[in-house]
C-alpha atoms as a PDB file:
ATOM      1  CA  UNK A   1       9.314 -11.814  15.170  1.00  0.00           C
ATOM      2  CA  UNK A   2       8.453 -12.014  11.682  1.00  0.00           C
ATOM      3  CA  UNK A   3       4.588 -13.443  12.565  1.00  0.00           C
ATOM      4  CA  UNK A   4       3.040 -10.234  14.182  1.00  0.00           C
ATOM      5  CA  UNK A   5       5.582  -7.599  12.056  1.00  0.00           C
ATOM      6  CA  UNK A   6       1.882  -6.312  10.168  1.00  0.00           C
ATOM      7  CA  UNK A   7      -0.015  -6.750  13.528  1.00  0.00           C
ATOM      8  CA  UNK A   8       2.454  -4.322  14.516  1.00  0.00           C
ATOM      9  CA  UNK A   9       2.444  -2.158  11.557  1.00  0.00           C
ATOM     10  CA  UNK A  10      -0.867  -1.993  11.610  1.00  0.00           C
ATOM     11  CA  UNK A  11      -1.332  -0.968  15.490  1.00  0.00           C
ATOM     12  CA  UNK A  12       1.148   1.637  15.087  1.00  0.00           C
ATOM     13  CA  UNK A  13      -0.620   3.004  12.200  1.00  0.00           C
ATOM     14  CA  UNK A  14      -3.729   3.332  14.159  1.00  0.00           C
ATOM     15  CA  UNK A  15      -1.942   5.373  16.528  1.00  0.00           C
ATOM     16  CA  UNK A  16      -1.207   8.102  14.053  1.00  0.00           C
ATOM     17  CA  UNK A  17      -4.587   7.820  12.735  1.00  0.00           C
ATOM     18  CA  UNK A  18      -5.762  11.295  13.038  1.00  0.00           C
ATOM     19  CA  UNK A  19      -2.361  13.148  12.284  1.00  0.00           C
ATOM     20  CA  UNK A  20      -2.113  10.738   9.234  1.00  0.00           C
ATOM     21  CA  UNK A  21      -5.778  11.745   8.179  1.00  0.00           C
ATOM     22  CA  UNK A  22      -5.075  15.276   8.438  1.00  0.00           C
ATOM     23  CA  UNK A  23      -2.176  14.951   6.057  1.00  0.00           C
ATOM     24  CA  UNK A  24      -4.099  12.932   3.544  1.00  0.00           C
ATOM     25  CA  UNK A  25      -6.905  15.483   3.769  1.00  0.00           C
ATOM     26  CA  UNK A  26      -4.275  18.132   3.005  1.00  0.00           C
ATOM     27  CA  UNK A  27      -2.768  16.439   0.060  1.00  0.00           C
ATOM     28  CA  UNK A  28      -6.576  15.440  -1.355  1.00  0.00           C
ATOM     29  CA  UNK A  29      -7.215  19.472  -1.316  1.00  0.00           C
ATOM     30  CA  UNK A  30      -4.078  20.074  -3.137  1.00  0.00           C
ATOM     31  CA  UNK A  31      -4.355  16.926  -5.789  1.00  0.00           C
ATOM     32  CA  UNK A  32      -8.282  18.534  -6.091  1.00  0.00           C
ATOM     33  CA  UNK A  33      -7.010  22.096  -6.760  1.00  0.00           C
ATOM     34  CA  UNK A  34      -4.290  20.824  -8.846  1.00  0.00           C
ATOM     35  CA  UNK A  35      -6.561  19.374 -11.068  1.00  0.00           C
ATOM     36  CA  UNK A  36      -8.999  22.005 -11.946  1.00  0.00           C
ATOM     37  CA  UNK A  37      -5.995  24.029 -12.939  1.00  0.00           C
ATOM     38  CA  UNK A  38      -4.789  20.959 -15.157  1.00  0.00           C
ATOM     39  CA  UNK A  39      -8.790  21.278 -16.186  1.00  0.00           C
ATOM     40  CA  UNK A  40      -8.589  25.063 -16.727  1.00  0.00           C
ATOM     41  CA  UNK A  41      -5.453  25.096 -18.491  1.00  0.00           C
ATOM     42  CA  UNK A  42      -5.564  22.526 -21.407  1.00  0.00           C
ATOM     43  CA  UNK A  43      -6.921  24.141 -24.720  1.00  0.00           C
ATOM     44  CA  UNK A  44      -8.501  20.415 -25.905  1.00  0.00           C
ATOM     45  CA  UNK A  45     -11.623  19.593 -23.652  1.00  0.00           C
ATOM     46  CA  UNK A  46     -11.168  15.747 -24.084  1.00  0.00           C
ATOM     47  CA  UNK A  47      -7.651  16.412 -22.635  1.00  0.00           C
ATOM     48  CA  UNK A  48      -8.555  18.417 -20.275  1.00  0.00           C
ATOM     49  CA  UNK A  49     -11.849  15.915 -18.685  1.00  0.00           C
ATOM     50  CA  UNK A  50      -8.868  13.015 -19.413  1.00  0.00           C
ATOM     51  CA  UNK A  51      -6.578  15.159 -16.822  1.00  0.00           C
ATOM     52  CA  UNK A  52      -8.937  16.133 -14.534  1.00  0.00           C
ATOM     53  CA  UNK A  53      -9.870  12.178 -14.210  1.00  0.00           C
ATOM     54  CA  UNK A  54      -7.105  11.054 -13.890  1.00  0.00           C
ATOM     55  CA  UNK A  55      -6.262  13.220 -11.127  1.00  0.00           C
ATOM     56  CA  UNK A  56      -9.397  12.222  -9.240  1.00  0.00           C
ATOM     57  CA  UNK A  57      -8.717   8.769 -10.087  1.00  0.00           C
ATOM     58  CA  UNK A  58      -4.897   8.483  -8.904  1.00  0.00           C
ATOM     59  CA  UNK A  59      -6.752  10.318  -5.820  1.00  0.00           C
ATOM     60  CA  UNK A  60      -9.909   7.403  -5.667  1.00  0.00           C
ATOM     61  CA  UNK A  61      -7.117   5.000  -5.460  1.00  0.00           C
ATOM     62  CA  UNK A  62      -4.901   6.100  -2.580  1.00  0.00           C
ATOM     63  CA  UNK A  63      -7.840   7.017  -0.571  1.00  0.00           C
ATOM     64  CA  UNK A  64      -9.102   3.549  -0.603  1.00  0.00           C
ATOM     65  CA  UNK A  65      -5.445   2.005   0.479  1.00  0.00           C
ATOM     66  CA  UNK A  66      -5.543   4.623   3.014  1.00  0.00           C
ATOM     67  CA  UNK A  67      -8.785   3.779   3.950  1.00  0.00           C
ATOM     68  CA  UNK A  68      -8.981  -0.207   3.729  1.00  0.00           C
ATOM     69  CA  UNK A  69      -5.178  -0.651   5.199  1.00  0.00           C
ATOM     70  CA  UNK A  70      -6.264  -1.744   8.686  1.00  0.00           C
ATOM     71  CA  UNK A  71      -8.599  -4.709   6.857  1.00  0.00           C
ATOM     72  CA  UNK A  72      -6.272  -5.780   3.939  1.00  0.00           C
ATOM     73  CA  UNK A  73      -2.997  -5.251   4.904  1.00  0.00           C
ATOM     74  CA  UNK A  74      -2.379  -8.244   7.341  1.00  0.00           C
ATOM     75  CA  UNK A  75      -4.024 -10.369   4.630  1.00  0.00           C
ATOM     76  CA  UNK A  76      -2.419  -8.979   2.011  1.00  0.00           C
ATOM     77  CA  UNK A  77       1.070  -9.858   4.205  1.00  0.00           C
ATOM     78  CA  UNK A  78       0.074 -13.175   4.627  1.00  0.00           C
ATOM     79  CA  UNK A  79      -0.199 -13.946   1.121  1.00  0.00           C
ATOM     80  CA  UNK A  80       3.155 -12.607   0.318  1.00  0.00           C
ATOM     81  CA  UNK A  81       4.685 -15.253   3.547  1.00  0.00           C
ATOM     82  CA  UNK A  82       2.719 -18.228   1.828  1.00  0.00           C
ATOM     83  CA  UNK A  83       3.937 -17.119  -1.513  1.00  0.00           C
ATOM     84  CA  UNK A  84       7.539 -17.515  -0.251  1.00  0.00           C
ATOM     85  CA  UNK A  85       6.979 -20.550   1.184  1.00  0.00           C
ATOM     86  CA  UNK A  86       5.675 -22.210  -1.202  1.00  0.00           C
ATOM     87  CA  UNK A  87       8.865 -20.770  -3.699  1.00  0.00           C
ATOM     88  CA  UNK A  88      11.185 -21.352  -0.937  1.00  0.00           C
ATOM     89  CA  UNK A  89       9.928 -24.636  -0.394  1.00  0.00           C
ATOM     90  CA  UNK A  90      10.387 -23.927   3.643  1.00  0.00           C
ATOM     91  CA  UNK A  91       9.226 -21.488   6.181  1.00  0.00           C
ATOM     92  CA  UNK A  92      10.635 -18.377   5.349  1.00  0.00           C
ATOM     93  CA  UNK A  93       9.427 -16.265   8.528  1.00  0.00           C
ATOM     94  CA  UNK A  94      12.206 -18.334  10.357  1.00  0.00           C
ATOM     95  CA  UNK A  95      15.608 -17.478   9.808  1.00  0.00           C
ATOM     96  CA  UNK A  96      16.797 -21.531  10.975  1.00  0.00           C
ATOM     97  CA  UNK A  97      14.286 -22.476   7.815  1.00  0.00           C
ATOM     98  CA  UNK A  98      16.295 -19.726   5.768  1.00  0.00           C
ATOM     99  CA  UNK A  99      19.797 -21.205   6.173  1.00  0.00           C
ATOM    100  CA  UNK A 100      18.800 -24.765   6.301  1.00  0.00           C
ATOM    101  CA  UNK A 101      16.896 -24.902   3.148  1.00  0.00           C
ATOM    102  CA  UNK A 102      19.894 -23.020   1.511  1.00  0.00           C
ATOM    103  CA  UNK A 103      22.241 -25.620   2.711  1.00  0.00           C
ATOM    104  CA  UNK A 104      19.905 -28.192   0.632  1.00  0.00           C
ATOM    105  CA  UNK A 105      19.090 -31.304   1.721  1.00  0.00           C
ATOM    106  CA  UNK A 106      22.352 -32.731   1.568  1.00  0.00           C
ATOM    107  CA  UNK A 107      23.207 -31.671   5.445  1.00  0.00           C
END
């Protein structure tokens, strides 16, 4: 179960693709027109080109997780699984592997 949980994820997320694109598109308008009022509204123009950056920034950044999430996403899941096995010292996408290493290796 726990192997193809991002496969999943990331299957159903194609399937809402263009409904989730529209919604992204609408909030990028809105984080876009909510800066150039930040822009238009501060007094101090190193404030107000330090807003307005940071708004298309924060923006930059989501649009390339929205973007890239097909690609990275199983990866990036993968190297969260090793990372617990390695601390857990046992497979930790079984649950037998959960209780047994918790039991220690006395049993």
């Amino acid at each position: 179960m726990f192997r193809s949980i991002m496969n999943t994820a990331v299957e159903a997320s194609q399937s809402i693709q263009k409904e989730s694109d529209k919604f992204a598109s609408g909030l990028a308008v809105i984080t876009i027109v909510l800066a150039a009022v930040r822009f238009a509204a501060t007094k101090d123009p190193v404030m107000a080109w330090v807003a307005l950056l940071e708004e298309l920034g924060i923006l930059g950044i989501f649009a390339s997780i929205s973007v890239g999430f097909a690609s990275w996403a199983p990866n990036f899941y993968k190297w969260f699984v090793s990372l617990a096995n390695d601390i857990g010292g046992a497979d930790m996408t079984s649950a037998h592997s959960h209780h047994g290493n918790a039991a220690g290796p006395g049993l």
